[in-house]
Structures are given as C-alpha cells and as structure tokens.
Protein backbone atom coordinates (compact mmCIF):
# COMPACT_ATOMS: atom_id res chain seq x y z
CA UNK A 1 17.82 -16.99 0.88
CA UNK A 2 18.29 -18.37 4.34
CA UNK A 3 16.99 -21.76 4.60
CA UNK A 4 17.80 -22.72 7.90
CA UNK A 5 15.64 -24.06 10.30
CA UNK A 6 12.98 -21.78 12.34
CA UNK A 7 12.46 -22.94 16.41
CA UNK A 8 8.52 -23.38 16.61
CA UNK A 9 7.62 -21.09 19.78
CA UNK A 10 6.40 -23.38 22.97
CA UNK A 11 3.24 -21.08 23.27
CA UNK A 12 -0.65 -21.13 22.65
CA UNK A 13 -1.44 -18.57 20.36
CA UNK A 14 -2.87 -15.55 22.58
CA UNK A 15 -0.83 -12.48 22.40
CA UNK A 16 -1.69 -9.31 24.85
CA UNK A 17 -3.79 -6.35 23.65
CA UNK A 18 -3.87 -3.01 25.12
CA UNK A 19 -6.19 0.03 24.04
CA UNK A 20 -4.02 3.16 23.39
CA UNK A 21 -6.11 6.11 23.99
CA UNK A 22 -5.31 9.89 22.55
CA UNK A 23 -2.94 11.59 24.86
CA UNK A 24 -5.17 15.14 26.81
CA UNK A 25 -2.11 17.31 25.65
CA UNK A 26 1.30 18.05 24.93
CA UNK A 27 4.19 15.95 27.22
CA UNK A 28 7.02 17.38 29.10
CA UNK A 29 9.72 14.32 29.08
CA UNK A 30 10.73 14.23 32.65
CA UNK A 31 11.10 10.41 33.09
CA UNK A 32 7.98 10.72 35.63
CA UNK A 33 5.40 8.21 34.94
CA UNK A 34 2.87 9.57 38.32
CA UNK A 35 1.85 13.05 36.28
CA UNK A 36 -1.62 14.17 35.08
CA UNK A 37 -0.39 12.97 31.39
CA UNK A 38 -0.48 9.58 32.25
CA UNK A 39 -3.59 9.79 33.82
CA UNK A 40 -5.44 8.64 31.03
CA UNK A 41 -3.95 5.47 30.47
CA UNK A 42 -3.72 2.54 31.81
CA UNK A 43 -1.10 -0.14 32.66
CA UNK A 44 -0.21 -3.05 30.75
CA UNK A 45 -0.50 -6.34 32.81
CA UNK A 46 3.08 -6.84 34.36
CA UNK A 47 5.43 -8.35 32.57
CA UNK A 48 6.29 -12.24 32.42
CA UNK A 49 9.59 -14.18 31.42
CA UNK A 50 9.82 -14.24 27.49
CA UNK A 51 9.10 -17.64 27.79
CA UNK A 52 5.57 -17.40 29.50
CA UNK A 53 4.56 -20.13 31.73
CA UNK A 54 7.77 -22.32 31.09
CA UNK A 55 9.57 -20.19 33.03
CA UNK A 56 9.01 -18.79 36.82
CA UNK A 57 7.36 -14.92 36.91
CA UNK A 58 10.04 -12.14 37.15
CA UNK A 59 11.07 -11.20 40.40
CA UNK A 60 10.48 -7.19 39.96
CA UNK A 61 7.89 -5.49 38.84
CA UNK A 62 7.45 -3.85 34.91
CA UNK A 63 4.45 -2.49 33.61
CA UNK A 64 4.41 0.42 30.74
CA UNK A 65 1.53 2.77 29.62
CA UNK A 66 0.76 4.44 25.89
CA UNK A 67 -1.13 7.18 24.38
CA UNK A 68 -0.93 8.60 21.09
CA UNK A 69 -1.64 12.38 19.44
CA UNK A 70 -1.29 13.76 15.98
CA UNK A 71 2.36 13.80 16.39
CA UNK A 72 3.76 11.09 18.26
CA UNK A 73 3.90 7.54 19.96
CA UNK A 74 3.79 7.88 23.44
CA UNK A 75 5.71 5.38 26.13
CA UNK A 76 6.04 5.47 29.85
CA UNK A 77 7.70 1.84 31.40
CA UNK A 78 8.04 1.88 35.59
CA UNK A 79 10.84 -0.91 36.52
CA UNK A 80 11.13 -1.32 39.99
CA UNK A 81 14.60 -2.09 40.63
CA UNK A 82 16.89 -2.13 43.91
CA UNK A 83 20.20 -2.34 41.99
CA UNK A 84 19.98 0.82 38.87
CA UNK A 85 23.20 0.95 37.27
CA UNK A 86 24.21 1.76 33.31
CA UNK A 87 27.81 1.69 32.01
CA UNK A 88 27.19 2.81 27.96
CA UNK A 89 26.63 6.33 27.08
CA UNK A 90 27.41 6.09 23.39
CA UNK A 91 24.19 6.26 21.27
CA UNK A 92 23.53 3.01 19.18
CA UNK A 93 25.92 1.54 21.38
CA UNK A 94 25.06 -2.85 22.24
CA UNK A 95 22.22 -1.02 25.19
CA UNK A 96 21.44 -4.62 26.52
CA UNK A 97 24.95 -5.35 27.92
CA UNK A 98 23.48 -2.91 30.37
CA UNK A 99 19.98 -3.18 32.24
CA UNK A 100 17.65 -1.84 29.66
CA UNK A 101 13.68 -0.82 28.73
CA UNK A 102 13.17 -2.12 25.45
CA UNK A 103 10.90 -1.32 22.91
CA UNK A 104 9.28 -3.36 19.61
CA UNK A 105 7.31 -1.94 16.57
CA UNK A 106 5.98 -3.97 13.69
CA UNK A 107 3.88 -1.26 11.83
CA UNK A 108 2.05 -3.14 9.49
CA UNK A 109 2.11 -6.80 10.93
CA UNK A 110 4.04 -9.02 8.13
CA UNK A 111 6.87 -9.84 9.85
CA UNK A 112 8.92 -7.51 7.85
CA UNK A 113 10.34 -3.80 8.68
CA UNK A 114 9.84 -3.18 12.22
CA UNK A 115 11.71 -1.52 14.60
CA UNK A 116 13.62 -1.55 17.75
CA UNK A 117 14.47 0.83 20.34
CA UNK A 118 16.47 0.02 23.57
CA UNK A 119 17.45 2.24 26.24
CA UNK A 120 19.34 2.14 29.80
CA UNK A 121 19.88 4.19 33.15
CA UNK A 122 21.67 6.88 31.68
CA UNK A 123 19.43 7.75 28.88
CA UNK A 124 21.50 6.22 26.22
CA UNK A 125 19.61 4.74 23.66
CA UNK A 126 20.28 1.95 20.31
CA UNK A 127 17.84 2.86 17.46
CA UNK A 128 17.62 0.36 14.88
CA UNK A 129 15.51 -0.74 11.48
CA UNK A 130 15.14 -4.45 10.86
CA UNK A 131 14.48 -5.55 7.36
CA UNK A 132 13.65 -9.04 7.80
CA UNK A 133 14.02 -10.93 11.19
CA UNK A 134 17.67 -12.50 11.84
CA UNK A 135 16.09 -15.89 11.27
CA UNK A 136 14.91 -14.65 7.37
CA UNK A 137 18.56 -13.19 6.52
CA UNK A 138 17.84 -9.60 8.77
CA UNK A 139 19.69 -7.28 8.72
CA UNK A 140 19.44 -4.66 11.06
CA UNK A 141 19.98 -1.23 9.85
CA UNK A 142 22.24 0.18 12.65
CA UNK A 143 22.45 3.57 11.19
CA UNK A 144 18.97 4.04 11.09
CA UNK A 145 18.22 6.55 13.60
CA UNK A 146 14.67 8.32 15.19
CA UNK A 147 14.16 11.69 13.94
CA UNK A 148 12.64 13.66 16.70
CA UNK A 149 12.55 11.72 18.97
CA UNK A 150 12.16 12.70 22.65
CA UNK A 151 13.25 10.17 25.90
CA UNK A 152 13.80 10.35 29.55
CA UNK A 153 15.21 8.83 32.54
CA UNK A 154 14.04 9.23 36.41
CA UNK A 155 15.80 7.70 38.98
CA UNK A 156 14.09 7.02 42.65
CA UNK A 157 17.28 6.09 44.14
CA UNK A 158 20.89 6.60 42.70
CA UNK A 159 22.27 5.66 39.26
CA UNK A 160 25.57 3.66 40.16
CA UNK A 161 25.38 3.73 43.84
CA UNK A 162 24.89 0.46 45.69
CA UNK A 163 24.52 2.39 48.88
CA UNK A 164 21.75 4.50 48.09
CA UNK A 165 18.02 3.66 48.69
CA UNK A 166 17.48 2.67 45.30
CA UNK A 167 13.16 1.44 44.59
CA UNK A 168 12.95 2.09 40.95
CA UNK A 169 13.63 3.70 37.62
CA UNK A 170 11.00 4.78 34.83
CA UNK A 171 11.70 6.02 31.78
CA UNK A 172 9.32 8.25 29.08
CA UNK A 173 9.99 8.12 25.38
CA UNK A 174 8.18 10.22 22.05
CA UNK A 175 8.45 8.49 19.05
CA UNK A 176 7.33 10.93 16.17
CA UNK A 177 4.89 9.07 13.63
CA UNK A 178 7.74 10.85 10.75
CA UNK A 179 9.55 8.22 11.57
CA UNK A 180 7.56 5.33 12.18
CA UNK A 181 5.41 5.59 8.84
CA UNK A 182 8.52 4.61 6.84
CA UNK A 183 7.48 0.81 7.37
CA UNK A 184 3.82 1.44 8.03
CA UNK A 185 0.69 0.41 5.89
CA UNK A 186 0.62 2.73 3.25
CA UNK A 187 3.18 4.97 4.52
CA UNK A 188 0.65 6.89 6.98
CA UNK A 189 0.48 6.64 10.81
CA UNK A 190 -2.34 5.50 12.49
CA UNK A 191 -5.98 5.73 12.43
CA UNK A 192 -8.40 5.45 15.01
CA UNK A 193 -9.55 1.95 15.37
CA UNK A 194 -6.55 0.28 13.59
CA UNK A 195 -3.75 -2.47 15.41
CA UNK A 196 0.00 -2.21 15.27
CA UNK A 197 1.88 -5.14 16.61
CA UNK A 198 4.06 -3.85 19.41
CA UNK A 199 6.34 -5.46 22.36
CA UNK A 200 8.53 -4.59 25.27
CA UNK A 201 11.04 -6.27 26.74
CA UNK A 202 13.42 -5.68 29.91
CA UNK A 203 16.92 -7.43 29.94
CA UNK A 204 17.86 -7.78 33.88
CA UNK A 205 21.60 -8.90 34.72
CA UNK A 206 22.55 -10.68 37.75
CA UNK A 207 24.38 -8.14 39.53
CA UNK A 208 26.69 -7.86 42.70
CA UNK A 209 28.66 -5.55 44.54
CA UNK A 210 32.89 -5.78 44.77
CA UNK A 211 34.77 -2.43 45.65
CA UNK A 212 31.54 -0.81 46.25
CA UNK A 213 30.46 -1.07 42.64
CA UNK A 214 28.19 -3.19 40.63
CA UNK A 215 29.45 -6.38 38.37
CA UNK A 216 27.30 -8.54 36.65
CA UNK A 217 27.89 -11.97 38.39
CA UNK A 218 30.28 -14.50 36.78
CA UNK A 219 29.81 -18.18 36.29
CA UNK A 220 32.64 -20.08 38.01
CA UNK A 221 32.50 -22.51 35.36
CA UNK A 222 32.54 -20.26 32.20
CA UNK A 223 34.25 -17.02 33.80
CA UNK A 224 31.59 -15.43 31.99
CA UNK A 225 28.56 -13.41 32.95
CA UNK A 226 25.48 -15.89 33.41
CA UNK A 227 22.54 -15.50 30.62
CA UNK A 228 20.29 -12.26 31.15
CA UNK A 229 16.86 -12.49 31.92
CA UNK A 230 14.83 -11.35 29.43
CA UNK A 231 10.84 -10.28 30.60
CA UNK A 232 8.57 -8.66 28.27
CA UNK A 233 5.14 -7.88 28.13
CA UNK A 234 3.85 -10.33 25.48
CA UNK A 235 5.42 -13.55 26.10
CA UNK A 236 6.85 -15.14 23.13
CA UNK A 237 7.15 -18.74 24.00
CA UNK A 238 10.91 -18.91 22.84
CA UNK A 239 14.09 -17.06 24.11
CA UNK A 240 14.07 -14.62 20.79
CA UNK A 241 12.31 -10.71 20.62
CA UNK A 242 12.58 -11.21 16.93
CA UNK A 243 9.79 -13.08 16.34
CA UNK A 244 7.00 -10.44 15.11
CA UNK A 245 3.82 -12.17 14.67
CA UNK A 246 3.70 -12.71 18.40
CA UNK A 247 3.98 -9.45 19.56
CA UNK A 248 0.90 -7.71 21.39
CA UNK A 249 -1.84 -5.66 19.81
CA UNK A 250 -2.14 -2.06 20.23
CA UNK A 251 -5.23 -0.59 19.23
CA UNK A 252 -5.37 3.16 18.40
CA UNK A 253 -8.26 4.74 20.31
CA UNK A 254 -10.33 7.87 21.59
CA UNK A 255 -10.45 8.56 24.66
CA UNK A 256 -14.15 7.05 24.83
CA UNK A 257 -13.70 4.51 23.10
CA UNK A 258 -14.79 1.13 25.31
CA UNK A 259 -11.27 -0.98 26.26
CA UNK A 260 -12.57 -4.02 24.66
CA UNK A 261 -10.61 -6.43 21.50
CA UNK A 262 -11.60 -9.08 19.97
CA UNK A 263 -8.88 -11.15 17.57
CA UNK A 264 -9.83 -10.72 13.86
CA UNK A 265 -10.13 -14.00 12.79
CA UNK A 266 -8.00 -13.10 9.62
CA UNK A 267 -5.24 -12.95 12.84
CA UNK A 268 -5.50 -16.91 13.81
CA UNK A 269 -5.56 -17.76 10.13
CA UNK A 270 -2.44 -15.40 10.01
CA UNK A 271 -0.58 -17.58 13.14
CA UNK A 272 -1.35 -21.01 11.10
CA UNK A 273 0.04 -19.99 7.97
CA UNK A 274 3.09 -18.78 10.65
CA UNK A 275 2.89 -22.53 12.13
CA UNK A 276 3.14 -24.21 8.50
CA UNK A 277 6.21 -22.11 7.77
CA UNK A 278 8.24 -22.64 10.69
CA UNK A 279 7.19 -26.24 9.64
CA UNK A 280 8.17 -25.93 5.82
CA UNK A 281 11.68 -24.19 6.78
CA UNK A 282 12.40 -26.86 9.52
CA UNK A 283 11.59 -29.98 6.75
CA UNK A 284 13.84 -27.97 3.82
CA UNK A 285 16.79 -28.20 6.90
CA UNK A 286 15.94 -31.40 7.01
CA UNK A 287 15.44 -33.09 4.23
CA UNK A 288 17.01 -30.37 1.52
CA UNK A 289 13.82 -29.54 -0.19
CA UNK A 290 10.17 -28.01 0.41
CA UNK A 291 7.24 -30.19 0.11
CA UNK A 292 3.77 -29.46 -0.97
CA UNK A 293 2.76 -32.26 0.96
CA UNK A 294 0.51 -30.43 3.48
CA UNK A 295 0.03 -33.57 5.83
CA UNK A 296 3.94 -33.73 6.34
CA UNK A 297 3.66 -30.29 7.59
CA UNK A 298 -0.15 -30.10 9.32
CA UNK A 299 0.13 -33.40 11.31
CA UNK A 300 -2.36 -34.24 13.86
CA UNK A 301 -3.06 -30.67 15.29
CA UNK A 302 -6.55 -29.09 14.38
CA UNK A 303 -6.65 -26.11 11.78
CA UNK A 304 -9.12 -23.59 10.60
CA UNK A 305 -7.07 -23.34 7.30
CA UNK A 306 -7.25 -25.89 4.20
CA UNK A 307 -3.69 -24.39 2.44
CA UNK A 308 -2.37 -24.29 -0.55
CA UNK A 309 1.20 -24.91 -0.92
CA UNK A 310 3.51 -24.25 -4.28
CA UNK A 311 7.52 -24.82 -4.46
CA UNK A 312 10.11 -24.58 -6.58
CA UNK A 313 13.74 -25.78 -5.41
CA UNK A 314 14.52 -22.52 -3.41
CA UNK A 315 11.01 -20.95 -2.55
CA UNK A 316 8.23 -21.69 -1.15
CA UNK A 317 4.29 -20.36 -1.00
CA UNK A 318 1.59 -21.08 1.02
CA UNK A 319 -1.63 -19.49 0.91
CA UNK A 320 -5.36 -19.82 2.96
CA UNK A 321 -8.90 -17.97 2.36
CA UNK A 322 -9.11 -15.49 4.46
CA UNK A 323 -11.60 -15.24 6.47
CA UNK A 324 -13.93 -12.59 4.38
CA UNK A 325 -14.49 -15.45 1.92
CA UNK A 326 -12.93 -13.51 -1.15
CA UNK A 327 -9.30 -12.90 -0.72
CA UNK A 328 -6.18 -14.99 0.24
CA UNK A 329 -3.64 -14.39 2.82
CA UNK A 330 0.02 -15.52 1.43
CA UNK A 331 2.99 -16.23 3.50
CA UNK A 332 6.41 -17.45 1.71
CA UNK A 333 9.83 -18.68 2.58
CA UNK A 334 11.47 -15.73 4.26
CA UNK A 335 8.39 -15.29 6.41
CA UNK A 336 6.86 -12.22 4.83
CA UNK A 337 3.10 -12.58 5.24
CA UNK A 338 0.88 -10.63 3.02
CA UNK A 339 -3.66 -10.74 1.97
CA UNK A 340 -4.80 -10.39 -1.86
C-alpha cells in the first residue's frame, strides 16, 4: 500500500461536459476532421494549460469532437500547429517525447482502471491500461493493447519539414467498445443517457530549427530539453493527467437529445470524499498514522458531507450519504471510490 502523500489540485471543482451524440453512419479514417461525419458534433471548448487559470492560455489552438455508434468511440482532435514533426514510429513506444494528441478514459468513474491512449505525427500510437493511478501504487499495463482499433493522421503542411507551410495537423481515432468494456460498469458499453469520465491532453515541446531540422530547445543551464507544455481540455489544477476524478463528463446521447448537463449531486459529494482523502494520505505522510479525527482533515472549508471515517494502522475508510438518502458512497486509502 502506497502511503505517500497526494498533491491537493489548485482548482474549484467544475470539470467540462460535452454531449456525445450517435454518429449518422459508418467512418472512413482519413485524419480529416471538415467531412459530413463530423457534422453532427460539436467542438469541445479549446483547450487550456493543465493547470487552468494558474497558468497563461496555450498559444495554439486544440479543440476535439465525439460521437458514438453501436460499435465504437469516436475522436476527431484539430491542433493547429506551425512546427509538425514526430521522431517515434514504434507502437507503445514513450509517444510524449514527441508532440502528441492524447487521450483519457475512466469508464466507470472510481478512479480505478482507465485508460490511456497517446498518439503523434506519424500515426504511432502508446496504448496502455492503468490499474490504479501512479499516486495509489499504478501500474500501467504496457502490454495492454486496443483491439480494433482504427486511427489517422492528416497533415496541412509537411511532417518534418521546417520549410513547408505547415497550419495544422488533426488526427481521427475508433476505439471499439470490445475493448473499452473491460473496465466499464458492469462490463457493457454505454447507454444512452449515461457519463463516462474522459480527458485529452496535448504535450507541445519547445522546438527550433539547426541543420534545417527540428530540436526541442535545450536549457543552457541543465543541457536538457525545457519542461513540455501540457494543455488539455479539462483542466486539472495540478501538473498530473493521472488524476481521474477531474476529468470531463461525456454524456452518451441521441442525436435529439437537448445539449444540456447538470452535475449529479452524488458527483460533488464524490469530489469531497476525493478532498478528505488527499487530506487523510497527506496527514499519514505526515504524522505516520490515519486519523478519524474529521476536523483535522475538514478544517475551515464548507462541506455538504457529514463523514464517517474508520482506520486501522494501514487503511483507511471514509464514507458520506449519498445524496438519494439511502445509500453510502465509500472512498478508501488507495483512492478507489465506490456507492452501497
């Protein structure tokens, strides 16, 4: 059991929602994003720096659209870019050394057994099944790979080329609900009506050209690259994707349905229980135990929970009424967040 400390995220509790709408028909993978498929559904708000406000807005455009079928997951991301290069065309190769599009996918919202896809330029992507966040003991299950699953790459400009007229890249990827049910609510995709928690994130480099090629920029001081920059779609209020429970909301829709969401309230009892145990894991670190103490860990902020908390020397539980009056929702010490 990792008892380490847990960084409390600098953010107000509001994640993004979108409203993913049924896709019209079957799509041809091209990498296009300006095609009568796409028609149907809308952009996401751009993107912002992982950090949110504490941190200045990205300097190039990325916004990403979804639908969804019988059959698959759909994802189209437009990243306007003057400066599209990719180095890595090994598959499950480290795809954010590179530029990348990446994509987040917590099925069933506790924190637990999600997913990650990355991919770059070239069309190379890094599949991967997480069983518990890094911060909870991980690990990530690099062999894990997407069966069926369908991506492309356009380029409006020239991979590699400093030269060229380079405006953008976009990139289209199927993800085939096969797959994704493995770590999904009762082991079924989606129906219409119901939320998956879902992110995106785009790692940009600081680039230049020498010899006529691209290099990521060095820091005189280090003689190493400087720090990426890391925007996403849902900002997470800390410099860390693998934080689950504040990715955005994707609600599975008709195509008539009305592109409204309101956050259960089960949600914000959800993100307090998340508060306390950051809170609990940070005292253990500490202080080299748990308390039950709820004061210690609720201070002077305002709550809509009254929890319960139980130890023992190495675990921890702490549970709150949820909000339909007659179950509980649970969280414990490696973060995995449960109702009963």
């Amino acid at each position: 059991m990792n008892r380490s400390g847990v960084p409390e995220p600098n953010i107000e509790y509001a994640p993004k929602h979108y409203i993913c709408r049924r896709a019209g028909g079957p799509l041809v993978l091209d990498g296009r994003v300006d095609k009568t498929f796409w028609e149907a559904a809308d952009w996401t708000d751009d993107f912002v720096d992982i950090e949110g406000d504490l941190r200045p807005k990205p300097t190039k455009q990325t916004r990403v659209k979804m639908l969804w079928d019988e059959e698959y997951f759909y994802f189209a991301a437009e990243m306007i870019e003057d400066q599209i290069w990719a180095t890595l065309t090994e598959r499950d190769s480290v795809i954010f050394n590179d530029k990348d599009f990446e994509i987040f996918i917590d099925p069933d919202g506790d924190t637990h057994q999600y997913y990650e896809f990355e991919i770059n330029a070239l069309n190379t992507v890094w599949d991967l099944l997480l069983v518990k966040p890094y911060r909870d003991g991980g690990p990530a299950v690099n062999g894990w790979d997407i069966n069926g699953l369908k991506t492309a790459v356009h380029i409006d400009g020239e991979l590699n080329r400093p030269d060229a007229d380079n405006r953008k890249w976009s990139v289209e990827v199927a993800i085939p609900w096969s797959s994704l049910r493995e770590c999904a609510a009762e082991g079924r995709p989606p129906v219409t009506g119901e939320f998956w928690r879902v992110n995106f994130s785009r790692v940009e480099w600081q680039t230049e050209v020498h010899d006529g090629q691209y290099r990521k920029v060095l820091n005189p001081e280090t003689g190493r690259p400087y720090p990426e920059d890391n925007w996403v779609w849902s900002p997470m209020g800390i410099i860390n994707m693998h934080y689950p429970e504040l990715w955005g909301y994707v609600v599975f829709a008709e195509d008539d349905t009305p592109a409204t969401f309101e956050l259960p309230k089960d949600e914000q009892i959800k993100w307090e229980l998340r508060k306390l145990y950051y809170r609990q894991r940070n005292y253990f670190e500490a202080n080299g135990s748990f308390t039950t103490d709820k004061t210690k860990l609720m201070g002077e902020d305002e709550w809509i929970i009254d929890p319960m908390i139980e130890t023992t020397r190495s675990l921890f539980q702490i549970t709150a009424k949820a909000s339909d009056g007659t179950g509980v929702i649970c969280i414990r010490e490696d973060g995995k967040l449960w109702k009963e």
